[in-house]
N, C-alpha and C. Protein backbone atom coordinates (compact mmCIF):
# COMPACT_ATOMS: atom_id res chain seq x y z
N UNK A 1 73.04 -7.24 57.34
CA UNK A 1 71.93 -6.46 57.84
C UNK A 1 70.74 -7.41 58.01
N UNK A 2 69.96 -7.06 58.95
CA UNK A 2 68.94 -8.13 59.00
C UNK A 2 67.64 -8.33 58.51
N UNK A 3 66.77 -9.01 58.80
CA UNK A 3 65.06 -8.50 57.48
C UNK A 3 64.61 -7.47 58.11
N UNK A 4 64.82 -7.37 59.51
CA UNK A 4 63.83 -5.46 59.37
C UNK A 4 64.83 -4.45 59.09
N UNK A 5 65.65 -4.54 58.92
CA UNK A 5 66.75 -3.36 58.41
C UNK A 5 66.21 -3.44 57.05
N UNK A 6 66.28 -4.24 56.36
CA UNK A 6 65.95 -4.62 55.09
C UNK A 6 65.19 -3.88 54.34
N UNK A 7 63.80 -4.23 55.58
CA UNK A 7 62.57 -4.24 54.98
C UNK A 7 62.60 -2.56 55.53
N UNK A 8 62.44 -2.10 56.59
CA UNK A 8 62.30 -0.56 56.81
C UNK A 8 63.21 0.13 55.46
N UNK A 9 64.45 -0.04 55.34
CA UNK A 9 65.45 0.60 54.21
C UNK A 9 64.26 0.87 53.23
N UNK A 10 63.84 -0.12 52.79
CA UNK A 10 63.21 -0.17 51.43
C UNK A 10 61.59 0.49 51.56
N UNK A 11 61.68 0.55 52.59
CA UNK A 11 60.45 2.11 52.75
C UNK A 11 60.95 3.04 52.64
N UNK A 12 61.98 3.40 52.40
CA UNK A 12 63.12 4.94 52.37
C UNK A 12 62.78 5.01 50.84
N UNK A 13 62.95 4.15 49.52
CA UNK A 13 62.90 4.63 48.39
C UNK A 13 61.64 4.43 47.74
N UNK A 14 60.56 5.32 47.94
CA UNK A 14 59.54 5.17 47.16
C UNK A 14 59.19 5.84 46.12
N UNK A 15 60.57 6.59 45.62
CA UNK A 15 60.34 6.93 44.28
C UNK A 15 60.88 6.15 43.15
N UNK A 16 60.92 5.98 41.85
CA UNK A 16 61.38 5.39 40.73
C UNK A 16 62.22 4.69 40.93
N UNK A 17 63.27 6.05 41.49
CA UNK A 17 64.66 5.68 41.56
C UNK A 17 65.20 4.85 42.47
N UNK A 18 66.12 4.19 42.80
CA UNK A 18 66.54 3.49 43.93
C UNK A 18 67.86 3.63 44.44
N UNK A 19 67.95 3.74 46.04
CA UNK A 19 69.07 4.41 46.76
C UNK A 19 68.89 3.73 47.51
N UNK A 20 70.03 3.58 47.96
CA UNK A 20 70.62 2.62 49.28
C UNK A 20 71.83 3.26 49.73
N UNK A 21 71.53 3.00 51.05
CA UNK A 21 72.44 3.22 52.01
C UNK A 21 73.14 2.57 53.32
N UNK A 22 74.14 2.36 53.40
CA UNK A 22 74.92 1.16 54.92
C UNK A 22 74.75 1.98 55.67
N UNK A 23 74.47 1.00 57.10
CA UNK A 23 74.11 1.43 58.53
C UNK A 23 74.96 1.16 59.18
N UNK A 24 76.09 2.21 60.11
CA UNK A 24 76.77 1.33 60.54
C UNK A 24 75.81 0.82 62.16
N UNK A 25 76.06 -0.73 62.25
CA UNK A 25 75.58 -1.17 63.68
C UNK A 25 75.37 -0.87 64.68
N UNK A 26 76.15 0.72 65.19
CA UNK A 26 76.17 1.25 66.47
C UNK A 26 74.74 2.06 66.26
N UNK A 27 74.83 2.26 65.35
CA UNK A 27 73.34 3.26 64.81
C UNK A 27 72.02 2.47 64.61
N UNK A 28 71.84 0.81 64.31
CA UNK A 28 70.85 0.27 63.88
C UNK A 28 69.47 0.64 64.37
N UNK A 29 69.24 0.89 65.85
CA UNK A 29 68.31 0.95 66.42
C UNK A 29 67.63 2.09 66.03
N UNK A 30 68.59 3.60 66.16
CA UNK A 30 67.89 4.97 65.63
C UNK A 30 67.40 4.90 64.78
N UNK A 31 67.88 4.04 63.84
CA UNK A 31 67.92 4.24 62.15
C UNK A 31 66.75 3.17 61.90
N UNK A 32 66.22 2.52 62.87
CA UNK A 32 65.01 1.90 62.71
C UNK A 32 63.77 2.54 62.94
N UNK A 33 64.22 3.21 64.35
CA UNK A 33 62.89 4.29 64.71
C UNK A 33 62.82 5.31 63.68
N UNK A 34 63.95 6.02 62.84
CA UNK A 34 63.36 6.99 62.07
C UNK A 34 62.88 6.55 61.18
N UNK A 35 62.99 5.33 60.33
CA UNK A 35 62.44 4.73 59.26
C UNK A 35 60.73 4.48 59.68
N UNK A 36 60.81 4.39 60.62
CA UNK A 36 59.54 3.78 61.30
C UNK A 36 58.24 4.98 61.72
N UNK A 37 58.61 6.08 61.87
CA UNK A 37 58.25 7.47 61.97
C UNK A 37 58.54 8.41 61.08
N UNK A 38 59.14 8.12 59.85
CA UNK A 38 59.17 8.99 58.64
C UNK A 38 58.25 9.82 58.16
N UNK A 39 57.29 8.72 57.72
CA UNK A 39 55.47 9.64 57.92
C UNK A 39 55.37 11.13 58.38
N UNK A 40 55.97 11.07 59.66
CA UNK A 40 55.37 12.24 60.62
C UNK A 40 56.66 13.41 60.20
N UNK A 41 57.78 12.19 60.52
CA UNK A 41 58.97 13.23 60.16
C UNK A 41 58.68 14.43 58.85
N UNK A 42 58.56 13.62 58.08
CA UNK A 42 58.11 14.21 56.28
C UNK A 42 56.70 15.31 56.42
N UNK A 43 56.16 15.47 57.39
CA UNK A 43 55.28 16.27 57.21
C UNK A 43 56.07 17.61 58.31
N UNK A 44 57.20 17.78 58.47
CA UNK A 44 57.99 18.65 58.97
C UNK A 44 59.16 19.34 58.23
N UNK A 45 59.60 18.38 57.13
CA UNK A 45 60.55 18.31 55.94
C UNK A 45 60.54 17.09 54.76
N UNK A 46 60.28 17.65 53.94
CA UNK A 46 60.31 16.95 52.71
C UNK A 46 61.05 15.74 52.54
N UNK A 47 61.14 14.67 52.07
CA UNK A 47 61.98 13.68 51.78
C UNK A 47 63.11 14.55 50.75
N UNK A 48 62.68 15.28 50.24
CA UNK A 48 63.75 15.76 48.73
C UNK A 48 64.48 16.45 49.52
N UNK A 49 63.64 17.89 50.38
CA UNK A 49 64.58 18.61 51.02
C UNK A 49 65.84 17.80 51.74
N UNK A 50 65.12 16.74 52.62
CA UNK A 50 66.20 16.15 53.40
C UNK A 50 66.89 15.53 52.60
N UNK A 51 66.70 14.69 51.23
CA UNK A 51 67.42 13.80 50.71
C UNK A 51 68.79 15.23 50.60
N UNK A 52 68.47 16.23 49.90
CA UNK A 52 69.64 16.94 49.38
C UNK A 52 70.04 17.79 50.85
N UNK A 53 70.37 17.49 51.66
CA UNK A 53 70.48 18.04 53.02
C UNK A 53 71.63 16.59 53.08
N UNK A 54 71.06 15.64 53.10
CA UNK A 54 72.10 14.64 53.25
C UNK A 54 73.05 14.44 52.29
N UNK A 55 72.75 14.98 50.88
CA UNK A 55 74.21 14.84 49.69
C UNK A 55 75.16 15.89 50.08
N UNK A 56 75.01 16.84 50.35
CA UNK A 56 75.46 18.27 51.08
C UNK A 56 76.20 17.89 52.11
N UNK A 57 75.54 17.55 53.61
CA UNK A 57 76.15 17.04 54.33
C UNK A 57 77.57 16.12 54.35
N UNK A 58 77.08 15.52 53.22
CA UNK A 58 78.71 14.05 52.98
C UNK A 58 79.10 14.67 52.01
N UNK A 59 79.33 16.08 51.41
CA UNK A 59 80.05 16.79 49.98
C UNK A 59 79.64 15.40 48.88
N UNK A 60 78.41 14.99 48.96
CA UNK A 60 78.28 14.27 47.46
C UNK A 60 77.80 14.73 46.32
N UNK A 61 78.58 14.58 45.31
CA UNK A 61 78.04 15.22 44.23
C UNK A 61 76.92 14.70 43.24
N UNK A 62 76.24 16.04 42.83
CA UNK A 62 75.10 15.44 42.35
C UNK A 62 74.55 16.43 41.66
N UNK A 63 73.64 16.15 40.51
CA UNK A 63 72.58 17.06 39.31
C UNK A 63 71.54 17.12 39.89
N UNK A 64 70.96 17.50 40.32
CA UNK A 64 69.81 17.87 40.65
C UNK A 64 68.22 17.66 39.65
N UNK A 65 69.02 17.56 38.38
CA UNK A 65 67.75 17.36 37.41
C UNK A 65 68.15 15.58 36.92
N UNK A 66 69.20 14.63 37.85
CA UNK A 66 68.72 13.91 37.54
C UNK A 66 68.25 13.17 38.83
N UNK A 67 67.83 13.86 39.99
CA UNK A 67 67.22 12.76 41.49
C UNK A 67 65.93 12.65 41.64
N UNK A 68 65.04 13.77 40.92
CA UNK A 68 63.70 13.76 40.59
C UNK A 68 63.11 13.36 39.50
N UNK A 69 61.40 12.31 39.54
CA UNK A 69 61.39 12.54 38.49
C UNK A 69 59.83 13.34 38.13
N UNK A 70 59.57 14.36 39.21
CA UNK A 70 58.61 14.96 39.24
C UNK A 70 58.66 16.13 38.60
């Protein structure tokens, strides 16, 4: 992955916790612009809402009292 993949990714976790996720290549470009417009996105839907919108989406399992630490 390259330094702005990198560096945008790591604007994705600005809570405590830390999450990562692979891009596949055909996608790099989208997945730059949304990182890049999140801001605006997030004032339409929550990062949390969406985070658990996306564990859902891929059936990943997960506690809920441990992804927050608000």
């Amino acid at each position: 992955m390259d330094k702005i993949i990198r560096s945008l990714l790591s604007k994705i976790c600005m809570a405590k916790r830390i999450c990562r996720f692979s891009v596949s290549p055909s996608i790099c470009e989208r997945t730059k612009k949304y990182i890049e417009n999140q801001q605006i996105h997030h004032k339409k839907i929550d990062a949390h809402e969406e985070y658990l919108m996306f564990l859902k989406e891929y059936n990943i399992e997960y506690d809920e009292k441990y992804l927050w630490d608000d």
